[in-house]
C-alpha atoms as a PDB file:
ATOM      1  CA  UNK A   1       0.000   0.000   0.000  1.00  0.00           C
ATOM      2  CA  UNK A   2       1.192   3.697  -0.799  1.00  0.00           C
ATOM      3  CA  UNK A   3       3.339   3.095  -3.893  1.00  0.00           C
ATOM      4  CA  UNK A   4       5.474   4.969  -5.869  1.00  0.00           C
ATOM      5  CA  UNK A   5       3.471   7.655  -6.577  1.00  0.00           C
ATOM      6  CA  UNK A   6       3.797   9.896  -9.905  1.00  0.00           C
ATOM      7  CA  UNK A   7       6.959   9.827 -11.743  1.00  0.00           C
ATOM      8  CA  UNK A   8       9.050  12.739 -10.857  1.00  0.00           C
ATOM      9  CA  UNK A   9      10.297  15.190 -13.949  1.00  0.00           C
ATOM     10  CA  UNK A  10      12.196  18.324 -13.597  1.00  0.00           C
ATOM     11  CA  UNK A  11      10.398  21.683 -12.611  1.00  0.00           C
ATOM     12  CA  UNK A  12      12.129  23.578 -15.729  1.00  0.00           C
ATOM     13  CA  UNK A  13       9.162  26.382 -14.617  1.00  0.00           C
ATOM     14  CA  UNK A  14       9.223  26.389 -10.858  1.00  0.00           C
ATOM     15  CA  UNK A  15       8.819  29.894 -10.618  1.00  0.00           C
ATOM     16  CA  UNK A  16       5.635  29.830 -12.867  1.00  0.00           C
ATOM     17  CA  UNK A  17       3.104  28.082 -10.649  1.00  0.00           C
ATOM     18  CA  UNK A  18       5.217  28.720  -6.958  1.00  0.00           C
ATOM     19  CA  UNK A  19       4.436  32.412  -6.534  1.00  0.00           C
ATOM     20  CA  UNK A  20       6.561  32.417  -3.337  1.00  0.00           C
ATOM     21  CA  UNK A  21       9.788  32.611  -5.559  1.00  0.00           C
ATOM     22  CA  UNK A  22       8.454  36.205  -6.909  1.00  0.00           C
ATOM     23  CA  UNK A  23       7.945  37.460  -3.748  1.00  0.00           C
ATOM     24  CA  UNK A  24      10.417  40.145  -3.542  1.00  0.00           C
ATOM     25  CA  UNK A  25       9.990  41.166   0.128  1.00  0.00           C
ATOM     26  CA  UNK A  26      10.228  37.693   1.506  1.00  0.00           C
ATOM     27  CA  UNK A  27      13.201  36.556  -0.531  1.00  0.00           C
ATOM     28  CA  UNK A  28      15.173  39.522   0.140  1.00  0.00           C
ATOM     29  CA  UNK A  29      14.343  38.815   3.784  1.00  0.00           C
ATOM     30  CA  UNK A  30      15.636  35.123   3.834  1.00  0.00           C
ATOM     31  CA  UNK A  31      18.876  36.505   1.950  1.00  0.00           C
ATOM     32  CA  UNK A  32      19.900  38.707   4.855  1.00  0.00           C
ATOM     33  CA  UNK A  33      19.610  35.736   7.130  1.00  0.00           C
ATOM     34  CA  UNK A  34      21.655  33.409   5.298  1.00  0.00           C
ATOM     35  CA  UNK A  35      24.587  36.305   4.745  1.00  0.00           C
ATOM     36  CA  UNK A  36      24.337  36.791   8.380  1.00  0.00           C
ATOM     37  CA  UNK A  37      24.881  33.117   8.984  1.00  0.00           C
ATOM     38  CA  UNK A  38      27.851  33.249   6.495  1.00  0.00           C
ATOM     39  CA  UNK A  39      28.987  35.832   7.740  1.00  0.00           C
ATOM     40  CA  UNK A  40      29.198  34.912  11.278  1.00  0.00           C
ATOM     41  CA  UNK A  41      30.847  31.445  10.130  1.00  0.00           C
ATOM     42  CA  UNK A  42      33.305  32.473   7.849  1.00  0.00           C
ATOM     43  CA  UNK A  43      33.407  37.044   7.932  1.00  0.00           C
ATOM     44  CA  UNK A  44      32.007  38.926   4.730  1.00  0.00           C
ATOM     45  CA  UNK A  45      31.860  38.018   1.914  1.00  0.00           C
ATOM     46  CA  UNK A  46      34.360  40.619  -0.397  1.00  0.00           C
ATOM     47  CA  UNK A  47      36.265  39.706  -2.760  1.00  0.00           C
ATOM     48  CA  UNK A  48      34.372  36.089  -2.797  1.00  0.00           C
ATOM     49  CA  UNK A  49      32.906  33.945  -5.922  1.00  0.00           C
ATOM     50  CA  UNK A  50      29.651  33.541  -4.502  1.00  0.00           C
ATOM     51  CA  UNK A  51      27.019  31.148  -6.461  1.00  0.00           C
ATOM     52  CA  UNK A  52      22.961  30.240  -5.428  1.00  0.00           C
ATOM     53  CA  UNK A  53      21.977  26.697  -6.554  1.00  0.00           C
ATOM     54  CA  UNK A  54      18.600  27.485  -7.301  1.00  0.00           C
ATOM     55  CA  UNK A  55      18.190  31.008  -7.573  1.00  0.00           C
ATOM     56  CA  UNK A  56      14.885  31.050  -9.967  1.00  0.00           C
ATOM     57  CA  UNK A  57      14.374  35.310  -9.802  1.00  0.00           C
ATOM     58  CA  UNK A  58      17.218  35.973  -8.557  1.00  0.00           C
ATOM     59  CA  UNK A  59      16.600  38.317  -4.985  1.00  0.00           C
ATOM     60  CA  UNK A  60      19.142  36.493  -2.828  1.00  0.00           C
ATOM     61  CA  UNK A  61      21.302  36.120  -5.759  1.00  0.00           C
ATOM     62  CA  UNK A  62      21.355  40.111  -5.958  1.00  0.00           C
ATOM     63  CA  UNK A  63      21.385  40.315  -2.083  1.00  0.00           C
ATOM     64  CA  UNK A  64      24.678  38.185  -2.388  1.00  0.00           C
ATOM     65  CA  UNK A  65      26.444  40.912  -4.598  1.00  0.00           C
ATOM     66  CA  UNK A  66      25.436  43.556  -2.982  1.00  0.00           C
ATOM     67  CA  UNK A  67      26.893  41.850   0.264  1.00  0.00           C
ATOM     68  CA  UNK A  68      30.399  42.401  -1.452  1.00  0.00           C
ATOM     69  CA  UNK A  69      30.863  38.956  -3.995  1.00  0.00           C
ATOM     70  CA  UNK A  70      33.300  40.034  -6.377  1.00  0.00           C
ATOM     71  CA  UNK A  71      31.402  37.569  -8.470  1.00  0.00           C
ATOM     72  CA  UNK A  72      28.073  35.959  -8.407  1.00  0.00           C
ATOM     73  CA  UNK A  73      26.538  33.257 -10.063  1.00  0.00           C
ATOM     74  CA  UNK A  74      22.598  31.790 -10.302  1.00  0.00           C
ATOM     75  CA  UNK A  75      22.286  28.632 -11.413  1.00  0.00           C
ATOM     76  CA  UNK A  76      18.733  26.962 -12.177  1.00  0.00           C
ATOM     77  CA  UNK A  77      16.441  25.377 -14.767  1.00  0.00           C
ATOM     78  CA  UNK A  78      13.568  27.838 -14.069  1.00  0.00           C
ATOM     79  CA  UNK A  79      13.959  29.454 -17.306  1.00  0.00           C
ATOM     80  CA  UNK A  80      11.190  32.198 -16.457  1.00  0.00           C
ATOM     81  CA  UNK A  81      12.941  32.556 -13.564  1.00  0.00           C
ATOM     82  CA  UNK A  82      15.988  33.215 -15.107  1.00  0.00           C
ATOM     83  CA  UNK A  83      14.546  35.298 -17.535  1.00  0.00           C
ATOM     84  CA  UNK A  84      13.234  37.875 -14.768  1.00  0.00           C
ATOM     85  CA  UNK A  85      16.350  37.474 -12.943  1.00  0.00           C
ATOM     86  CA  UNK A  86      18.906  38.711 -16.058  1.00  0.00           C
ATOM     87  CA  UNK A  87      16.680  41.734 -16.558  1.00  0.00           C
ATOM     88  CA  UNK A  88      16.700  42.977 -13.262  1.00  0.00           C
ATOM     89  CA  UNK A  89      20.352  41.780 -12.436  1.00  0.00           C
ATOM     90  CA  UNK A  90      22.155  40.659 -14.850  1.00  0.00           C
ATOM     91  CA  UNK A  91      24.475  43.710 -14.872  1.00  0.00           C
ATOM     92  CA  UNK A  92      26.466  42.536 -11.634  1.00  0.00           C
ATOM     93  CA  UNK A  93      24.952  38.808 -11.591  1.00  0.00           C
ATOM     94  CA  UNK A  94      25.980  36.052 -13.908  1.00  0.00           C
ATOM     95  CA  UNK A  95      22.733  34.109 -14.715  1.00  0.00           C
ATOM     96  CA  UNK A  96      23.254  30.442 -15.705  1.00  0.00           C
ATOM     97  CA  UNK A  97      20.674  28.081 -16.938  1.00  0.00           C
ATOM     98  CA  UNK A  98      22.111  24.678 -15.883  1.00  0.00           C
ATOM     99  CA  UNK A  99      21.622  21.456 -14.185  1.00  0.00           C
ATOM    100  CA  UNK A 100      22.391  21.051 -10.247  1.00  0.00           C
ATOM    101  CA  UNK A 101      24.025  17.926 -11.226  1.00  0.00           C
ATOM    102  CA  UNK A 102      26.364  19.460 -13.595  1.00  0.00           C
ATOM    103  CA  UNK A 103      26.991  22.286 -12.695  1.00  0.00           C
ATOM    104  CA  UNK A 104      29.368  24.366 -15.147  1.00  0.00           C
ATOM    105  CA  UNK A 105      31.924  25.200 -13.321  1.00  0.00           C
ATOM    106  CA  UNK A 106      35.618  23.833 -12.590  1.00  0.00           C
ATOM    107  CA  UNK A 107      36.570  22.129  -9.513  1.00  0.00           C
ATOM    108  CA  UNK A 108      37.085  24.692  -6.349  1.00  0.00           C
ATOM    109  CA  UNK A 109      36.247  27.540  -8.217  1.00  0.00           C
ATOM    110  CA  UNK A 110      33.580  29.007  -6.176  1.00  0.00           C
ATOM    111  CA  UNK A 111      34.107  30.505  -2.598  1.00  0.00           C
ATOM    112  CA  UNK A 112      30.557  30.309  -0.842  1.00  0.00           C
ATOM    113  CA  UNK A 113      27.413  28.129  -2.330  1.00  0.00           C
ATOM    114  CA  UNK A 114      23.847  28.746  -0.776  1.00  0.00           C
ATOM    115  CA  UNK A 115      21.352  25.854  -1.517  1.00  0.00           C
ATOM    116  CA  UNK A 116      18.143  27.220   0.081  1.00  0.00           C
ATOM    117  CA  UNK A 117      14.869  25.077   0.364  1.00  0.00           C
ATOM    118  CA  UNK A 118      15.728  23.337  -2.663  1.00  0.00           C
ATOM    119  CA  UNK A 119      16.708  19.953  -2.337  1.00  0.00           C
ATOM    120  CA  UNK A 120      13.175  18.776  -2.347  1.00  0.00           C
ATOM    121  CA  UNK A 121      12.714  20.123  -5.500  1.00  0.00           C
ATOM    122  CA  UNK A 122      15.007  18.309  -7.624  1.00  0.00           C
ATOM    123  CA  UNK A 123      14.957  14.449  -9.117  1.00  0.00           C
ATOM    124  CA  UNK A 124      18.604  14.028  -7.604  1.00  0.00           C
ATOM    125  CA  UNK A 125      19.359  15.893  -4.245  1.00  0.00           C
ATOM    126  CA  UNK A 126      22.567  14.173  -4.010  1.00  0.00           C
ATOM    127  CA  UNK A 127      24.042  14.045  -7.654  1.00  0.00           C
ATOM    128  CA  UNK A 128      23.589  18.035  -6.349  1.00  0.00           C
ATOM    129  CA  UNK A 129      25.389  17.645  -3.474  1.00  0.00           C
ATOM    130  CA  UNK A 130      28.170  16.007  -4.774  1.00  0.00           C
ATOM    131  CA  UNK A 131      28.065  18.572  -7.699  1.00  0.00           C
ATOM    132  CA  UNK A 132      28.364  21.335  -4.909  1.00  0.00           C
ATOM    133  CA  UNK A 133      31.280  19.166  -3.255  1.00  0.00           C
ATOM    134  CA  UNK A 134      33.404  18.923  -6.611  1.00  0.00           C
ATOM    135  CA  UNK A 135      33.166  22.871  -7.367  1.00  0.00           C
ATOM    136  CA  UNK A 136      33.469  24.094  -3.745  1.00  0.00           C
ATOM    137  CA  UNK A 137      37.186  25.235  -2.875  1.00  0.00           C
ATOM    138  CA  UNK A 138      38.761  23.561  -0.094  1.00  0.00           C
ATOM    139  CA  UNK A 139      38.065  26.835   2.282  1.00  0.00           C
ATOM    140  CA  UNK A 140      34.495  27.218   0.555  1.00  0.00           C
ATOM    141  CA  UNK A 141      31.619  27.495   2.692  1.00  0.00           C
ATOM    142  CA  UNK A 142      28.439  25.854   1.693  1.00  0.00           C
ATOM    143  CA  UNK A 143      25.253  27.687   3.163  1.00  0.00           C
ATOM    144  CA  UNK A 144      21.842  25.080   3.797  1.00  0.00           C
ATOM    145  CA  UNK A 145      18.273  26.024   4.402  1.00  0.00           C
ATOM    146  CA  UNK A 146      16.571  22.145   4.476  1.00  0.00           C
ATOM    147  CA  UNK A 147      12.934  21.273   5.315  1.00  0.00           C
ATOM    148  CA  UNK A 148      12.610  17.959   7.713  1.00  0.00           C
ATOM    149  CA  UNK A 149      10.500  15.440   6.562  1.00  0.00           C
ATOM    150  CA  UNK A 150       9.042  15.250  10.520  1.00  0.00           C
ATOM    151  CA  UNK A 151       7.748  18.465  10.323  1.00  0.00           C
ATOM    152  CA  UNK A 152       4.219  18.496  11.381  1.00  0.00           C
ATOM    153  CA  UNK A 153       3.209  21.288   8.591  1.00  0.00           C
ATOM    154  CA  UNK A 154       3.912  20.264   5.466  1.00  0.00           C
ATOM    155  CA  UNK A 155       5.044  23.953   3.920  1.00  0.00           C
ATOM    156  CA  UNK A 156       4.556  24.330   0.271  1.00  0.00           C
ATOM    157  CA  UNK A 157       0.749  23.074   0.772  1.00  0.00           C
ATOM    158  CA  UNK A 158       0.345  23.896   3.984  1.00  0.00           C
ATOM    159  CA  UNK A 159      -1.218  19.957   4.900  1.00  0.00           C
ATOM    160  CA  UNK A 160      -0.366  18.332   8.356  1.00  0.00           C
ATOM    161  CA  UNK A 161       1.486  15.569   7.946  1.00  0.00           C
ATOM    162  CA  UNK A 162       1.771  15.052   4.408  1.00  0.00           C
ATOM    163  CA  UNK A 163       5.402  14.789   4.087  1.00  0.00           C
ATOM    164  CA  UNK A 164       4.540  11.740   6.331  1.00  0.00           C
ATOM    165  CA  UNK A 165       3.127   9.392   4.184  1.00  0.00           C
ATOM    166  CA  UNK A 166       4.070   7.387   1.330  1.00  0.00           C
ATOM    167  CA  UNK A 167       4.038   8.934  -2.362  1.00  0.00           C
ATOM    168  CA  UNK A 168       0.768   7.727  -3.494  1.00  0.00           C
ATOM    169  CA  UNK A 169      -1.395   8.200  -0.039  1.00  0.00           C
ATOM    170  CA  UNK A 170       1.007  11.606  -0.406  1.00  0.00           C
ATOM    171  CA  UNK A 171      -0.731  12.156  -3.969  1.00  0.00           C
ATOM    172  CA  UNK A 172      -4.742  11.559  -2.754  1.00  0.00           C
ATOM    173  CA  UNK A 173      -4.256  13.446   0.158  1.00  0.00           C
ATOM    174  CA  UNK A 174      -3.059  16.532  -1.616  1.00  0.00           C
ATOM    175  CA  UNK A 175      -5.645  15.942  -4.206  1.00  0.00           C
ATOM    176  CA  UNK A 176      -8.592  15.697  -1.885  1.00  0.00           C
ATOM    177  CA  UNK A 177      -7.170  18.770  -0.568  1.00  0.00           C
ATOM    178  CA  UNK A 178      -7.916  20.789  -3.928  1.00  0.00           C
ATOM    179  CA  UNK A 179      -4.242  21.907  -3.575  1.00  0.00           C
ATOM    180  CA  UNK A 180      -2.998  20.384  -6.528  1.00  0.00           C
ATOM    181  CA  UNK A 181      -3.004  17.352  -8.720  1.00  0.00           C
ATOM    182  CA  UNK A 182      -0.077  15.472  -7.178  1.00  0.00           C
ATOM    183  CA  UNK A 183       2.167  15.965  -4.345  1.00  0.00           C
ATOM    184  CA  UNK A 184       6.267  16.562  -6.041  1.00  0.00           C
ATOM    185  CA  UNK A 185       7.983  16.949  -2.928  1.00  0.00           C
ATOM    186  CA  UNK A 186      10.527  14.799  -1.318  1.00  0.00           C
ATOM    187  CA  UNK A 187      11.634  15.746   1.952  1.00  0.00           C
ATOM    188  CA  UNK A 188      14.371  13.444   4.351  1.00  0.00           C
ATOM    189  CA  UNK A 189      14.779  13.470   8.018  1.00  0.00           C
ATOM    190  CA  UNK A 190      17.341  14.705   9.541  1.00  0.00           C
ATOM    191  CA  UNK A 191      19.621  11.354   9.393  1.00  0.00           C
ATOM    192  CA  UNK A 192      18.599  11.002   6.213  1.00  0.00           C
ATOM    193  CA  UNK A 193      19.700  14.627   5.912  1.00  0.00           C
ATOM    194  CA  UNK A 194      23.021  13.944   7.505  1.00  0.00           C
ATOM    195  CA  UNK A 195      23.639  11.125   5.287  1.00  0.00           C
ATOM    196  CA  UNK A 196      23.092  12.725   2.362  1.00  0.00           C
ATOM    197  CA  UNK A 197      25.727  15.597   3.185  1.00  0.00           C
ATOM    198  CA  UNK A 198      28.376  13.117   4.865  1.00  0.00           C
ATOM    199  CA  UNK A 199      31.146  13.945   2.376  1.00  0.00           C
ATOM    200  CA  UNK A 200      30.997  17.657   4.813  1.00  0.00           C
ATOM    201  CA  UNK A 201      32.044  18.879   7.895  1.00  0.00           C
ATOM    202  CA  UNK A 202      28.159  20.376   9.367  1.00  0.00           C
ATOM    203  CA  UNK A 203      27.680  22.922  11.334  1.00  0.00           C
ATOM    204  CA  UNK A 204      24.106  23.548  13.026  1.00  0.00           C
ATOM    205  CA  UNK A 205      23.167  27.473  13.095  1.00  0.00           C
ATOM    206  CA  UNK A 206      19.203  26.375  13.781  1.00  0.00           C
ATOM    207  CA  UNK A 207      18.878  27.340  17.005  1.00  0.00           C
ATOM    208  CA  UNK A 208      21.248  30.042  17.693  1.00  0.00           C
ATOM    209  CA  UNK A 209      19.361  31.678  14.866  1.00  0.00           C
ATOM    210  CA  UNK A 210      15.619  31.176  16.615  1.00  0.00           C
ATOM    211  CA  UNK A 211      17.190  32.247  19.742  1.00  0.00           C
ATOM    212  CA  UNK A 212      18.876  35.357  18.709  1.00  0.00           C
ATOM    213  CA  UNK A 213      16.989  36.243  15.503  1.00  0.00           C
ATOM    214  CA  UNK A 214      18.122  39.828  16.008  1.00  0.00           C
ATOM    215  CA  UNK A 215      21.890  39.015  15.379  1.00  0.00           C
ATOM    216  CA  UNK A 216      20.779  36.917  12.064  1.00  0.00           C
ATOM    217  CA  UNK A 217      18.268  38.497  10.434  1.00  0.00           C
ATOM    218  CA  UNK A 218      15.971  36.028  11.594  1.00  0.00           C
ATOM    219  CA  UNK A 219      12.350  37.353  12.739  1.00  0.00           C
ATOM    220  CA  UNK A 220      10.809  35.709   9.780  1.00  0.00           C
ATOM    221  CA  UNK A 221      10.782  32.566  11.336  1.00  0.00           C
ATOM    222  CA  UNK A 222       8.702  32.864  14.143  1.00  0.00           C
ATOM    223  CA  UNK A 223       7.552  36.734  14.103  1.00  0.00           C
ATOM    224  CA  UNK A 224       6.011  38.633  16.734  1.00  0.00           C
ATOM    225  CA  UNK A 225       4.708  36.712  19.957  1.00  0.00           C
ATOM    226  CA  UNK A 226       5.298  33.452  19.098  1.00  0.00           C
ATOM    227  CA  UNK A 227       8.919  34.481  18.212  1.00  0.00           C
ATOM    228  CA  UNK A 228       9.292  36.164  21.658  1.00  0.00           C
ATOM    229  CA  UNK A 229       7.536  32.786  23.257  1.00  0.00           C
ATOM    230  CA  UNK A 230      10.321  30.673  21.259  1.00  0.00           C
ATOM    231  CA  UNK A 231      13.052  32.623  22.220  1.00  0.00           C
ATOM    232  CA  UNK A 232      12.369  32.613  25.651  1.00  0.00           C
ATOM    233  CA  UNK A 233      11.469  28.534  25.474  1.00  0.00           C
ATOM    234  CA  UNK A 234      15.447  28.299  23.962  1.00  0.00           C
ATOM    235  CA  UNK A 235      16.926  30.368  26.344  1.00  0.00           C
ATOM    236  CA  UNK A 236      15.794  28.095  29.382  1.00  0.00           C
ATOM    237  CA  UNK A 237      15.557  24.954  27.325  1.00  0.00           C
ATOM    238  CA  UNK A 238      18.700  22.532  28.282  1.00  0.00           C
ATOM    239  CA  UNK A 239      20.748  21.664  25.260  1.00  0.00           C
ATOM    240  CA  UNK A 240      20.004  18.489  26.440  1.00  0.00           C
ATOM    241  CA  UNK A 241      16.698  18.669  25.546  1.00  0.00           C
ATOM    242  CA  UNK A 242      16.947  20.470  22.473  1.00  0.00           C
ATOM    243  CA  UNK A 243      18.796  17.349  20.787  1.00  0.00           C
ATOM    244  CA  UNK A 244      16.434  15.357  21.474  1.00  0.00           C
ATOM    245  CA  UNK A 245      13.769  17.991  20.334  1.00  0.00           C
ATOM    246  CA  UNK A 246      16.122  18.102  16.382  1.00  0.00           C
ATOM    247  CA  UNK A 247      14.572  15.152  14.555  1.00  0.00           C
ATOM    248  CA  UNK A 248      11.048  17.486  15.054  1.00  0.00           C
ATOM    249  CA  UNK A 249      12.779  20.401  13.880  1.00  0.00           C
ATOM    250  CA  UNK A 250      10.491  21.966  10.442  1.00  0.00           C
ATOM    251  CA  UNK A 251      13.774  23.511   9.445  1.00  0.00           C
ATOM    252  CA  UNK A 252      17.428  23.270   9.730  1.00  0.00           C
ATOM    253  CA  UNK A 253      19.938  25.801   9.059  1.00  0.00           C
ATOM    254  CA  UNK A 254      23.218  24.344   8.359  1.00  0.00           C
ATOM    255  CA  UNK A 255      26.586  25.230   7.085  1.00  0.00           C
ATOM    256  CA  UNK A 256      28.955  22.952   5.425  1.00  0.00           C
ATOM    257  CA  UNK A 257      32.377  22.774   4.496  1.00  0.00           C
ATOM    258  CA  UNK A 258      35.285  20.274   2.304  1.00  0.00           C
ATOM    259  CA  UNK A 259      37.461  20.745   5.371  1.00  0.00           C
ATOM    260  CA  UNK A 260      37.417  21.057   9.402  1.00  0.00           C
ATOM    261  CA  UNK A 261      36.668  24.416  10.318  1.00  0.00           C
ATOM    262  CA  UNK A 262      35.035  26.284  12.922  1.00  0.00           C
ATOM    263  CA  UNK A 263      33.064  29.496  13.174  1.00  0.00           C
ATOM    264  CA  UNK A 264      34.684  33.010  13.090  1.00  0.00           C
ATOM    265  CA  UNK A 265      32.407  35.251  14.556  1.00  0.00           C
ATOM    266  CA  UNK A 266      31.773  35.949  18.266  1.00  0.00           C
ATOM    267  CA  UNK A 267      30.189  34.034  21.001  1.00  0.00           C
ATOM    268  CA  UNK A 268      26.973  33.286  20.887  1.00  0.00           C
ATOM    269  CA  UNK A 269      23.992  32.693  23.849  1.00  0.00           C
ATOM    270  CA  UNK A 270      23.141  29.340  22.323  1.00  0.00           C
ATOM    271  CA  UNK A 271      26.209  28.857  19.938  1.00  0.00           C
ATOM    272  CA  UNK A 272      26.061  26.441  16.726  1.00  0.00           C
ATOM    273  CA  UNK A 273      26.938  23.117  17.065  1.00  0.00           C
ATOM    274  CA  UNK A 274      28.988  20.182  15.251  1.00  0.00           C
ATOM    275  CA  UNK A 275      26.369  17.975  12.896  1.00  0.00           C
ATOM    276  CA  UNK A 276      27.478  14.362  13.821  1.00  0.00           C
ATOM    277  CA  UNK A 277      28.032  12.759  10.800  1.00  0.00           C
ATOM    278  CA  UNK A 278      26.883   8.938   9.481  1.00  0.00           C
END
C-alpha cells in the first residue's frame, strides 16, 4: 500500500506556478539571514565567488552581490525565472541556466554556495550535493536552508502531515485537498539529511538563529509573539533537551564545508553546534 506515486520530472518552470519565488519582500528577507549566517561562520563576503543553486528570480542572488561577492553566479532550470532574474540583475549577476548535477563550473572555483529550500525540488538531491562538493574550494563554505520530513506542517501546501506518508497516499491526500493534482515533494529526516551531506564537515546554526533572531536576520521565522515565546522557550531549554527535540525540527539551518573548520564570529547565547556525521 502507498506506492510509488507519480513519476518525478524536472520543474524547468518552478517559478511559474510557486508564486513564493516572486515574492520580492520575503526573498530579500531570507537573503539577509543566510549572509548573516555566512557571515558569522566564515566574515564577509568581499572579494568572494559567490554562487545560489537554485536562484529562480534571482533576490538572494542580488542580495549576495550587494553583500560584497566580487562575483556571483545563479544557477537553475527555471527558465522564467531566469529570464526575470537577467533583466533585473544581470548587470552585476551572472545568470546560468544549468543542471544542479552538472553544474558548469571547474573544480574549487567558487568561494561560498547557498542551496536554500531546494533539495526537495530536484529528481537528484545528491548528484547536487556532490556537484556542490566537486566545485566548492577547499576553504568554501556551503550555506543550507533544508525542510525535515518530521515536520508536522507540510510547507509548500500547507497539509499536516503530508510529508509523512508514502508517495501515493502523499498524492490523494493533496488531491482531496484541492491543492494540486499530485504531491512533487521529497523531503528526508534529519539522518537522512546527515547522510546525504556526509562527504561535509556540518555545522548547526538552527537554534542560535531562533534564539537570537536579532543578530541573524531572523524574525521571519517565528515573528512577533510566538517568536518572543520561542526565544524565551530556547533560552531556558537545556541543550540536552533540544537534541532530542532536532529530529522534530520543520527547518534546519546548516553550514557545510570540504574541510574542518570552525566558526569566526563571536560568542553566541546558544552557539552552533557540530552535525554528527553517518
Amino acid at each position: 500500500m502507498g506506492g510509488v506515486g507519480k513519476e518525478r520530472v524536472a520543474q524547468l518552470e518552478y517559478s511559474e506556478f510557486q508564486s513564493a519565488m516572486l515574492d520580492e519582500d520575503k526573498r530579500r528577507r531570507k537573503a539577509a539571514k543566510i549572509i548573516a549566517v555566512l557571515e558569522h561562520f566564515h566574515g564577509p563576503l568581499t572579494g568572494l565567488t559567490v554562487g545560489d543553486v537554485g536562484c529562480s528570480a534571482g533576490f538572494i542572488a542580488d542580495e549576495l552581490a550587494g553583500a560584497g561577492a566580487a562575483r556571483t553566479l545563479g544557477i537553475d532550470i527555471d527558465v522564467p525565472g531566469l529570464r526575470r532574474a537577467a533583466d533585473r540583475f544581470g548587470e552585476r549577476v551572472a545568470f546560468v541556466c544549468g543542471d544542479g548535477t552538472a553544474l558548469p563550473f571547474p573544480d574549487g572555483s567558487i568561494d561560498v554556495l547557498v542551496f536554500n529550500h531546494i533539495y526537495e525540488h530536484v529528481v537528484d538531491p545528491d548528484g547536487v550535493v556532490a556537484e556542490m562538493h566537486r566545485v566548492l574550494s577547499d576553504r568554501g563554505v556551503l550555506y543550507l536552508g533544508l525542510g525535515n520530513r518530521l515536520g508536522v506542517m507540510e510547507p509548500h501546501y500547507k497539509l499536516p502531515f503530508l510529508s509523512y506518508l508514502p508517495p501515493a497516499l502523499a498524492d490523494r491526500y493533496v488531491r482531496a485537498s484541492g491543492r494540486a493534482d499530485h504531491y512533487y515533494e521529497r523531503f528526508r529526516t534529519r539522518r537522512g539529511l546527515r547522510r546525504m551531506l556526509r562527504a561535509f564537515h556540518v555545522w548547526d546554526y538552527t537554534f542560535p538563529v531562533l534564539a537570537t533572531p536579532a543578530r541573524f536576520a531572523g524574525s521571519e521565522l517565528f515573528p512577533g509573539a510566538l517568536g518572543r515565546v520561542a526565544r524565551a522557550v530556547l533560552g531556558r531549554t537545556p541543550r540536552a533537551v533540544l537534541r532530542l527535540l532536532l529530529p522534530l525540527v520543520p527547518t534546519y539551518l546548516w553550514v557545510a564545508t570540504k574541510t574542518p573548520r570552525a566558526p569566526a564570529g563571536a560568542a553566541l547565547p546558544r552557539p552552533p553546534e557540530r552535525v554528527r556525521p553517518l
